[in-house]
Protein backbone atom coordinates (compact mmCIF):
# COMPACT_ATOMS: atom_id res chain seq x y z
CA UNK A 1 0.00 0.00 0.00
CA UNK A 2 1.22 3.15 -0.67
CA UNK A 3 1.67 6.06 1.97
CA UNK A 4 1.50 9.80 1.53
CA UNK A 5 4.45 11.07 3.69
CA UNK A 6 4.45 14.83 4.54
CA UNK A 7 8.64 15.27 5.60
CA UNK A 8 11.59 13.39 3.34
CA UNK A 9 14.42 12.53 5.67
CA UNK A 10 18.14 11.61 4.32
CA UNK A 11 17.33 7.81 4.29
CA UNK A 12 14.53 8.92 1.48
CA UNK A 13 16.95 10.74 -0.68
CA UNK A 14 19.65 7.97 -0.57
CA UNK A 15 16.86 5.76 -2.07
CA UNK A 16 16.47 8.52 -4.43
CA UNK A 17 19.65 8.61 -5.63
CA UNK A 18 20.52 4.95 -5.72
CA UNK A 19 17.56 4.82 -8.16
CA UNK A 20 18.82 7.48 -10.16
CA UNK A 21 22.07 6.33 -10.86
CA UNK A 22 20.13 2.78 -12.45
CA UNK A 23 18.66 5.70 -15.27
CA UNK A 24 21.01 8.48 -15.65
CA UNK A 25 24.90 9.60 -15.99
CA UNK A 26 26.62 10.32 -12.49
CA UNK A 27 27.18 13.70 -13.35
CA UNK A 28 23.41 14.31 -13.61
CA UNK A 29 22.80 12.81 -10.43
CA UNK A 30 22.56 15.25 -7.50
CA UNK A 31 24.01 13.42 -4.40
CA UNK A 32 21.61 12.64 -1.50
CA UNK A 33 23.02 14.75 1.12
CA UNK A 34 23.18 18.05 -1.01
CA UNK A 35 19.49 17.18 -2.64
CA UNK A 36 18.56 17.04 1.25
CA UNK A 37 20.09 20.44 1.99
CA UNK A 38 18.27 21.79 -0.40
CA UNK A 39 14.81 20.30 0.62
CA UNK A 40 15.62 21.69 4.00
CA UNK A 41 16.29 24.96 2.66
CA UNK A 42 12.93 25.27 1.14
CA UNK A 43 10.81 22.63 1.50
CA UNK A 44 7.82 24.39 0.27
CA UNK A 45 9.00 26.31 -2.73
CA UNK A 46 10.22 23.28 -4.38
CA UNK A 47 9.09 19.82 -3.30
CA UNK A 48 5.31 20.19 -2.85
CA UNK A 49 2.67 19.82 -4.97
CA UNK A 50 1.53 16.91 -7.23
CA UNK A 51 3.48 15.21 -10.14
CA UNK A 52 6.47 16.89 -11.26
CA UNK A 53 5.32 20.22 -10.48
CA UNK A 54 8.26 20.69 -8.15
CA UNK A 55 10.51 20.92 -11.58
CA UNK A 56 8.47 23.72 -12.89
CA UNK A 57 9.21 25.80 -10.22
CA UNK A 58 13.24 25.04 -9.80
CA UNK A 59 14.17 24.81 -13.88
């Protein structure tokens, strides 16, 4: 079942990146600990919302 989880913590983005590096280059891949700075930074501004909306609003 999936579960709607309202705060990311490092364990989530070290999932996130081992994922990522089975689809794209290394030096695309953001490594978890700076991707969780910058959630921490601003989680609002650019990981809410639904989909990839997130993107819109950092690219």
């Amino acid at each position: 079942m999936t579960e709607i989880v309202e705060e990311l913590t490092i364990d989530d983005f070290v999932e996130m990146e081992k994922i990522d590096h089975q689809y794209f280059p290394d030096e695309n891949i953001a490594p978890a600990k700076e991707a969780y700075k910058w959630y921490l930074k601003d989680k609002n501004a650019t990981w809410k919302g639904s989909g990839n909306s997130y993107v819109n609003k950092i690219c």
